[in-house]
PDB file of N, CA and C in Angstrom:
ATOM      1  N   UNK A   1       8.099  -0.852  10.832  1.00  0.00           N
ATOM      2  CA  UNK A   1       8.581  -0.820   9.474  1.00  0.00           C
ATOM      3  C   UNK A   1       7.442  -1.176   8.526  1.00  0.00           C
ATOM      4  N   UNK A   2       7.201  -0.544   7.090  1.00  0.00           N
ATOM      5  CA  UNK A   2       6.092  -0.901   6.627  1.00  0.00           C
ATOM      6  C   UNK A   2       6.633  -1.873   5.770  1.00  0.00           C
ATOM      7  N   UNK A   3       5.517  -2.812   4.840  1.00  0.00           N
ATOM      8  CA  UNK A   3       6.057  -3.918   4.049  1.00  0.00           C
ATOM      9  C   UNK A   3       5.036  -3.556   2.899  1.00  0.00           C
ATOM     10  N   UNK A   4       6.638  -3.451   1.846  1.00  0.00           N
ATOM     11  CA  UNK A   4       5.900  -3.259   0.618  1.00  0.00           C
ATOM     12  C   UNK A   4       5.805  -4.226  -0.095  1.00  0.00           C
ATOM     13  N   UNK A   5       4.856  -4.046  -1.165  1.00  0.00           N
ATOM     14  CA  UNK A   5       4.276  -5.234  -2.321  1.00  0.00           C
ATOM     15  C   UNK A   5       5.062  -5.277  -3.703  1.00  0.00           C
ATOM     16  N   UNK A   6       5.789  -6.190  -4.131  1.00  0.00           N
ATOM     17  CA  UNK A   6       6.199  -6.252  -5.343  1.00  0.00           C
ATOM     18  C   UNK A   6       5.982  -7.106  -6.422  1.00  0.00           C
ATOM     19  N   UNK A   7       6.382  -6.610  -7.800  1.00  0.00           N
ATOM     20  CA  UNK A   7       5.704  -7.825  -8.647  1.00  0.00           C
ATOM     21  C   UNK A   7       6.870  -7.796  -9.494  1.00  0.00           C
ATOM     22  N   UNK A   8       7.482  -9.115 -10.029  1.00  0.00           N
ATOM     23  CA  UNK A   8       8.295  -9.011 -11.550  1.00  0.00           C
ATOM     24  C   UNK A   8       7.454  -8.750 -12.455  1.00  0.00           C
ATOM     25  N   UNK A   9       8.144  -8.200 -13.324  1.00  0.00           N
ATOM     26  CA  UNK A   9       7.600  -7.902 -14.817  1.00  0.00           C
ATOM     27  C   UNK A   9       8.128  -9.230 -15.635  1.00  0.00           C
ATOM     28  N   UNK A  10       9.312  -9.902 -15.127  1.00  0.00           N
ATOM     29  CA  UNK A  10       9.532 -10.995 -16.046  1.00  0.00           C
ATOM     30  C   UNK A  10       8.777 -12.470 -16.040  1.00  0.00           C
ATOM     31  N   UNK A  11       8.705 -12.953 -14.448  1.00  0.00           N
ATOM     32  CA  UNK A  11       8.237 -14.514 -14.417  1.00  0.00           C
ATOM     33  C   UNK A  11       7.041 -14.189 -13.540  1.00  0.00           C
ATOM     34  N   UNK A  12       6.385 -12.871 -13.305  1.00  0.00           N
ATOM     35  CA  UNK A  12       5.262 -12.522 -12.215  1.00  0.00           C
ATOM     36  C   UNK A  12       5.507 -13.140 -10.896  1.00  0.00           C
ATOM     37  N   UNK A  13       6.600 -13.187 -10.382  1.00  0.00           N
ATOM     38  CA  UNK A  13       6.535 -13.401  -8.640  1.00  0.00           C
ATOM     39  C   UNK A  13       6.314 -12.404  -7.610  1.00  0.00           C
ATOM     40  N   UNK A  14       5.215 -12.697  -7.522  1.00  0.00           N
ATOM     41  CA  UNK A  14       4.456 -11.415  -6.194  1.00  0.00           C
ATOM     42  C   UNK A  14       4.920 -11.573  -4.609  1.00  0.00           C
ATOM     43  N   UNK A  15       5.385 -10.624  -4.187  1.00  0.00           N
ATOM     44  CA  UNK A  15       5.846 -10.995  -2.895  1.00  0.00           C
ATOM     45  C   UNK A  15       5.946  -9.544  -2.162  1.00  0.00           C
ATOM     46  N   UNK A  16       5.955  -9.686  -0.939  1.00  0.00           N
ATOM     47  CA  UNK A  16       6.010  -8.422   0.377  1.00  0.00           C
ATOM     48  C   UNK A  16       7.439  -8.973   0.883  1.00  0.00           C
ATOM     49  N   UNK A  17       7.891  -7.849   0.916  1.00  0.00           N
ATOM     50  CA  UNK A  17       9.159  -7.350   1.989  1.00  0.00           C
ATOM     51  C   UNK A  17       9.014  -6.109   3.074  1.00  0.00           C
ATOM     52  N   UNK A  18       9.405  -6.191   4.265  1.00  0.00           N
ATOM     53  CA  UNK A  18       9.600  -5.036   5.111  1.00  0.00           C
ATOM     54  C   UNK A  18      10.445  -4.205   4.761  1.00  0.00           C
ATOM     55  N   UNK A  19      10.510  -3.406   5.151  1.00  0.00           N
ATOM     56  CA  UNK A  19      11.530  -2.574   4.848  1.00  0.00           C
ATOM     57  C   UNK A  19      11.652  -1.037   5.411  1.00  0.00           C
ATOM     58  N   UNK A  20      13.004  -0.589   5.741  1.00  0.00           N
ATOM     59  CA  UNK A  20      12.753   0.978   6.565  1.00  0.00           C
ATOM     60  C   UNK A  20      12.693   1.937   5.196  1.00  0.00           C
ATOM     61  N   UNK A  21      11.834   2.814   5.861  1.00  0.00           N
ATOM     62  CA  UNK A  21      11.515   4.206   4.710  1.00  0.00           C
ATOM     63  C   UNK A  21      13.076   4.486   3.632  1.00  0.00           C
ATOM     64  N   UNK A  22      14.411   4.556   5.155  1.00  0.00           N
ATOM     65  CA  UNK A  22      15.820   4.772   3.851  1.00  0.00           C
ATOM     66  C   UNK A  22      16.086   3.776   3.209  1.00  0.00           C
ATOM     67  N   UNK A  23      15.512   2.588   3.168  1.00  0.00           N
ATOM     68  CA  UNK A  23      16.098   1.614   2.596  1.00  0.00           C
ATOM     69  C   UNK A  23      15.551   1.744   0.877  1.00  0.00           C
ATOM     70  N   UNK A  24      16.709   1.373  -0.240  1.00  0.00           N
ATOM     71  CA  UNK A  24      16.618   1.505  -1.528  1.00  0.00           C
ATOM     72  C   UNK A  24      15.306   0.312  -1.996  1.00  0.00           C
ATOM     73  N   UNK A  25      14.345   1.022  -3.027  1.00  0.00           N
ATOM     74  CA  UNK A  25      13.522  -0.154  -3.054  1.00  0.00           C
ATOM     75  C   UNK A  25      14.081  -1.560  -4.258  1.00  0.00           C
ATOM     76  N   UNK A  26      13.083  -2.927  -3.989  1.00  0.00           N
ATOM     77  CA  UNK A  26      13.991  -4.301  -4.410  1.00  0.00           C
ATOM     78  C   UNK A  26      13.864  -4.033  -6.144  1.00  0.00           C
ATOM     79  N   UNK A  27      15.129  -4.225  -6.821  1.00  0.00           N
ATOM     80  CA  UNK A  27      14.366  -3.887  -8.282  1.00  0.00           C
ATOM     81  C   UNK A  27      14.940  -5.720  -8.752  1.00  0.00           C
ATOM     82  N   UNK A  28      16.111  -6.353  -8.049  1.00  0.00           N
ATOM     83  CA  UNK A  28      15.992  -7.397  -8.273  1.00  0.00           C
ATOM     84  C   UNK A  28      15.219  -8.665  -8.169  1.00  0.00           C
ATOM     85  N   UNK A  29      14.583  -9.207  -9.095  1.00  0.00           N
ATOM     86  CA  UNK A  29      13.752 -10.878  -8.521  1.00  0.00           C
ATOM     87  C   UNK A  29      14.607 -11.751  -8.035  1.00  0.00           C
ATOM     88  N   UNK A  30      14.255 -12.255  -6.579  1.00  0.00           N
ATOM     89  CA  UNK A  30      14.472 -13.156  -5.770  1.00  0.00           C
ATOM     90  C   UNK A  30      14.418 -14.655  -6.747  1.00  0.00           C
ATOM     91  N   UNK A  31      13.214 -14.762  -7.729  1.00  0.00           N
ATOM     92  CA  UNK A  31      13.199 -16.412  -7.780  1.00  0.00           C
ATOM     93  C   UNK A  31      13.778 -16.022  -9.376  1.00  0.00           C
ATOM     94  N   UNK A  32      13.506 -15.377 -10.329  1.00  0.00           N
ATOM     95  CA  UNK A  32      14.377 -15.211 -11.734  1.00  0.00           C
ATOM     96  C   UNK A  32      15.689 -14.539 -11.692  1.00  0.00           C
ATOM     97  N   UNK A  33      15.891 -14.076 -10.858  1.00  0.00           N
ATOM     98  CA  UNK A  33      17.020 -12.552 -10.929  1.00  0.00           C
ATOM     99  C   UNK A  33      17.323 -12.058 -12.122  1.00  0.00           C
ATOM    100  N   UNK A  34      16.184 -11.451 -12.515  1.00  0.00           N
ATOM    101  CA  UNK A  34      15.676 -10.576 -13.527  1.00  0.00           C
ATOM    102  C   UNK A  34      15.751  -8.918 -12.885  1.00  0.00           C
ATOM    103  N   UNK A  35      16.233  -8.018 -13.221  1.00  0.00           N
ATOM    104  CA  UNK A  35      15.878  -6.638 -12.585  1.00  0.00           C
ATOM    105  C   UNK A  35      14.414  -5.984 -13.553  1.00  0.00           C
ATOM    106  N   UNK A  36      13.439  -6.893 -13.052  1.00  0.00           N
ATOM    107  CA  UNK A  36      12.352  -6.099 -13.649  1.00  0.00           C
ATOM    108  C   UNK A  36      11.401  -6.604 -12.593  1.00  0.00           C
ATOM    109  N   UNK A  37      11.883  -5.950 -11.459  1.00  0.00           N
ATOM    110  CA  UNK A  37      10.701  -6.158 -10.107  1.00  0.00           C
ATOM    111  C   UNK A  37      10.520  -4.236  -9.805  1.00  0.00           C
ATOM    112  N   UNK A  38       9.027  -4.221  -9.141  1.00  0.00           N
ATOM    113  CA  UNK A  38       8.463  -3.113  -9.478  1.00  0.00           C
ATOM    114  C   UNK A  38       7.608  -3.154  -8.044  1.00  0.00           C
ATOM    115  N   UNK A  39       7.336  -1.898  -7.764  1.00  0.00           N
ATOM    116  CA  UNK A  39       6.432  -2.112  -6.491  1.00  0.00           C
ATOM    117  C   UNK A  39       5.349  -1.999  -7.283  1.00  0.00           C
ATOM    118  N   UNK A  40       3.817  -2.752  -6.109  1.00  0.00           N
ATOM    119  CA  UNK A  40       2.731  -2.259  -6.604  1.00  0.00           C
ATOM    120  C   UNK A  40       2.149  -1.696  -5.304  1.00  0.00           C
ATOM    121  N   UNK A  41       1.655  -0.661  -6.192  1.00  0.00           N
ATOM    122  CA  UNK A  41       0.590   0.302  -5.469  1.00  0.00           C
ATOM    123  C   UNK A  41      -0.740   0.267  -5.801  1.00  0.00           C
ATOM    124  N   UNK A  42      -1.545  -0.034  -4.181  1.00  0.00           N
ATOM    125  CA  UNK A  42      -2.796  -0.573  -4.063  1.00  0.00           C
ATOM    126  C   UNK A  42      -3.416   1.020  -3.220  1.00  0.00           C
ATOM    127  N   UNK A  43      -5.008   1.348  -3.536  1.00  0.00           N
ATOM    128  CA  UNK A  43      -5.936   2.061  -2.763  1.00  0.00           C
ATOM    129  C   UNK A  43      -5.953   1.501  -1.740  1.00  0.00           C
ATOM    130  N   UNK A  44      -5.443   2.410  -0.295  1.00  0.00           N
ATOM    131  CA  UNK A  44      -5.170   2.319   1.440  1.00  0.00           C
ATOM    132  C   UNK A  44      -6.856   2.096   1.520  1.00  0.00           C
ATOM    133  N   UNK A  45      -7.439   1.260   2.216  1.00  0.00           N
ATOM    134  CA  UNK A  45      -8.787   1.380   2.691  1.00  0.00           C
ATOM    135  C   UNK A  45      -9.472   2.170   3.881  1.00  0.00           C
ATOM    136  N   UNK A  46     -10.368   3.098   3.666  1.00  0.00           N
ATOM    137  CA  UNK A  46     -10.826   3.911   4.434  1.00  0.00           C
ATOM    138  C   UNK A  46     -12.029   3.706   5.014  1.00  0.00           C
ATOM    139  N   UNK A  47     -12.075   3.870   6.562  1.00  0.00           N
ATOM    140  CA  UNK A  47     -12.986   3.511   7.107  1.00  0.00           C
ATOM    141  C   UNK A  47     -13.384   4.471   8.407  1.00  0.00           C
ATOM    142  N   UNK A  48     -14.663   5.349   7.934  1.00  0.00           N
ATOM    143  CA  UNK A  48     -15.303   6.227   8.682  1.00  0.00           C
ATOM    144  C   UNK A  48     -15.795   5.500  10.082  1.00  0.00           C
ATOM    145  N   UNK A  49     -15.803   5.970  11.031  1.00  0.00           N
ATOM    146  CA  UNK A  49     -16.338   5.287  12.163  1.00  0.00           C
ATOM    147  C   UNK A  49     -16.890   6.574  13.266  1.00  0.00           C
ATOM    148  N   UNK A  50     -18.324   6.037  13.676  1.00  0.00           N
ATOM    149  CA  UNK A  50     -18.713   7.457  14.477  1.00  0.00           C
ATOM    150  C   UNK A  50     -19.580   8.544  14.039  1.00  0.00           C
ATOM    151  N   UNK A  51     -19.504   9.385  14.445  1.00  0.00           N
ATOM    152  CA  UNK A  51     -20.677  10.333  14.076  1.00  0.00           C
ATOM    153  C   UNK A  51     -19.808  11.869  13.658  1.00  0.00           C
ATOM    154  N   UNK A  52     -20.482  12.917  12.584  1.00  0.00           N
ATOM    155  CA  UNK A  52     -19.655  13.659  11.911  1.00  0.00           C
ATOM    156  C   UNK A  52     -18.727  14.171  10.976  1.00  0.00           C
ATOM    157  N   UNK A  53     -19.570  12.766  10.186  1.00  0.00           N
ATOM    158  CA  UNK A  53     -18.379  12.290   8.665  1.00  0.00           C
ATOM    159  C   UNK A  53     -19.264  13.256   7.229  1.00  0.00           C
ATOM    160  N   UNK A  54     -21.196  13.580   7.597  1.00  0.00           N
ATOM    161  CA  UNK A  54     -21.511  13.507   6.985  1.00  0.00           C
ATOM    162  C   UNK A  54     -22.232  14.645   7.569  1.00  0.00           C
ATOM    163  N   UNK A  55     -23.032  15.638   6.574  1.00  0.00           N
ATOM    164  CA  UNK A  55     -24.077  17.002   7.254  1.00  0.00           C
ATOM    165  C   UNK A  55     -25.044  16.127   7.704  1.00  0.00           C
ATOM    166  N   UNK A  56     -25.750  14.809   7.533  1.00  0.00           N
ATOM    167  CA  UNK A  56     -26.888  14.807   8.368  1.00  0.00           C
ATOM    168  C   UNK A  56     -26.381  14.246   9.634  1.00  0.00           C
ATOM    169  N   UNK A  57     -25.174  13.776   9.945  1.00  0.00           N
ATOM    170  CA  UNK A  57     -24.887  12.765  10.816  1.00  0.00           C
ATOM    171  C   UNK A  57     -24.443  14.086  12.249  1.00  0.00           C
ATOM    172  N   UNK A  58     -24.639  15.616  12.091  1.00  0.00           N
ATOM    173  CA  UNK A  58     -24.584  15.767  13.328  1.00  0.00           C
ATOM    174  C   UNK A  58     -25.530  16.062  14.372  1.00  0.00           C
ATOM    175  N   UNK A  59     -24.971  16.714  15.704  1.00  0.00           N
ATOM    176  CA  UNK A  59     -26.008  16.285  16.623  1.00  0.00           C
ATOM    177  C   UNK A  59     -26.638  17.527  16.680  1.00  0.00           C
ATOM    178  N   UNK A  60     -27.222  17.835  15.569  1.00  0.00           N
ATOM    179  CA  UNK A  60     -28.754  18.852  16.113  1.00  0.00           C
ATOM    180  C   UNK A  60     -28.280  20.392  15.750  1.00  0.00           C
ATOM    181  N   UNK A  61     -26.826  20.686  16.337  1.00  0.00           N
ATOM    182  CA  UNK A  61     -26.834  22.272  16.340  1.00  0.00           C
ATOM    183  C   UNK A  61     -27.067  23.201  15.211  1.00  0.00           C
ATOM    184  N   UNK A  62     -26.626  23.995  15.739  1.00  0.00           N
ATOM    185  CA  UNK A  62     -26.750  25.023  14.450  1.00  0.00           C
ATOM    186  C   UNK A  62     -26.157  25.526  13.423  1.00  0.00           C
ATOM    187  N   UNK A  63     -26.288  25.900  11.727  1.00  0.00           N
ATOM    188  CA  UNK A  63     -25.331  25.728  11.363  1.00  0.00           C
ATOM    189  C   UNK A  63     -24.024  26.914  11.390  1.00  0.00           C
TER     190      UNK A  63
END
């Protein structure tokens, strides 16, 4: 199950929950119960590993 990131818009309480893909996302705050909770979306980090990511990085042949 992945765990998403949320933030209020009212008292800023940041927090992760799990949760399955059908499940509705949280719009209520847990510590204000304010409905101004919001997911945040962060850049996934990418990480090349190995040889063939790049034109000089292969092995020799031809093009």
């Amino acid at each position: 199950m992945p765990s998403y990131h949320y933030r209020c818009k009212n008292c800023g309480y940041d927090f992760s929950q799990y949760q399955s893909f059908d499940d509705d996302p949280i719009t209520v705050c847990p510590q204000c119960h304010q409905e101004q909770v919001r997911k945040v979306f962060s850049a996934v980090p990418i990480e090349f590993k190995g040889h063939g990511f790049y034109r000089t990085d292969r092995s020799g042949g031809k093009d």
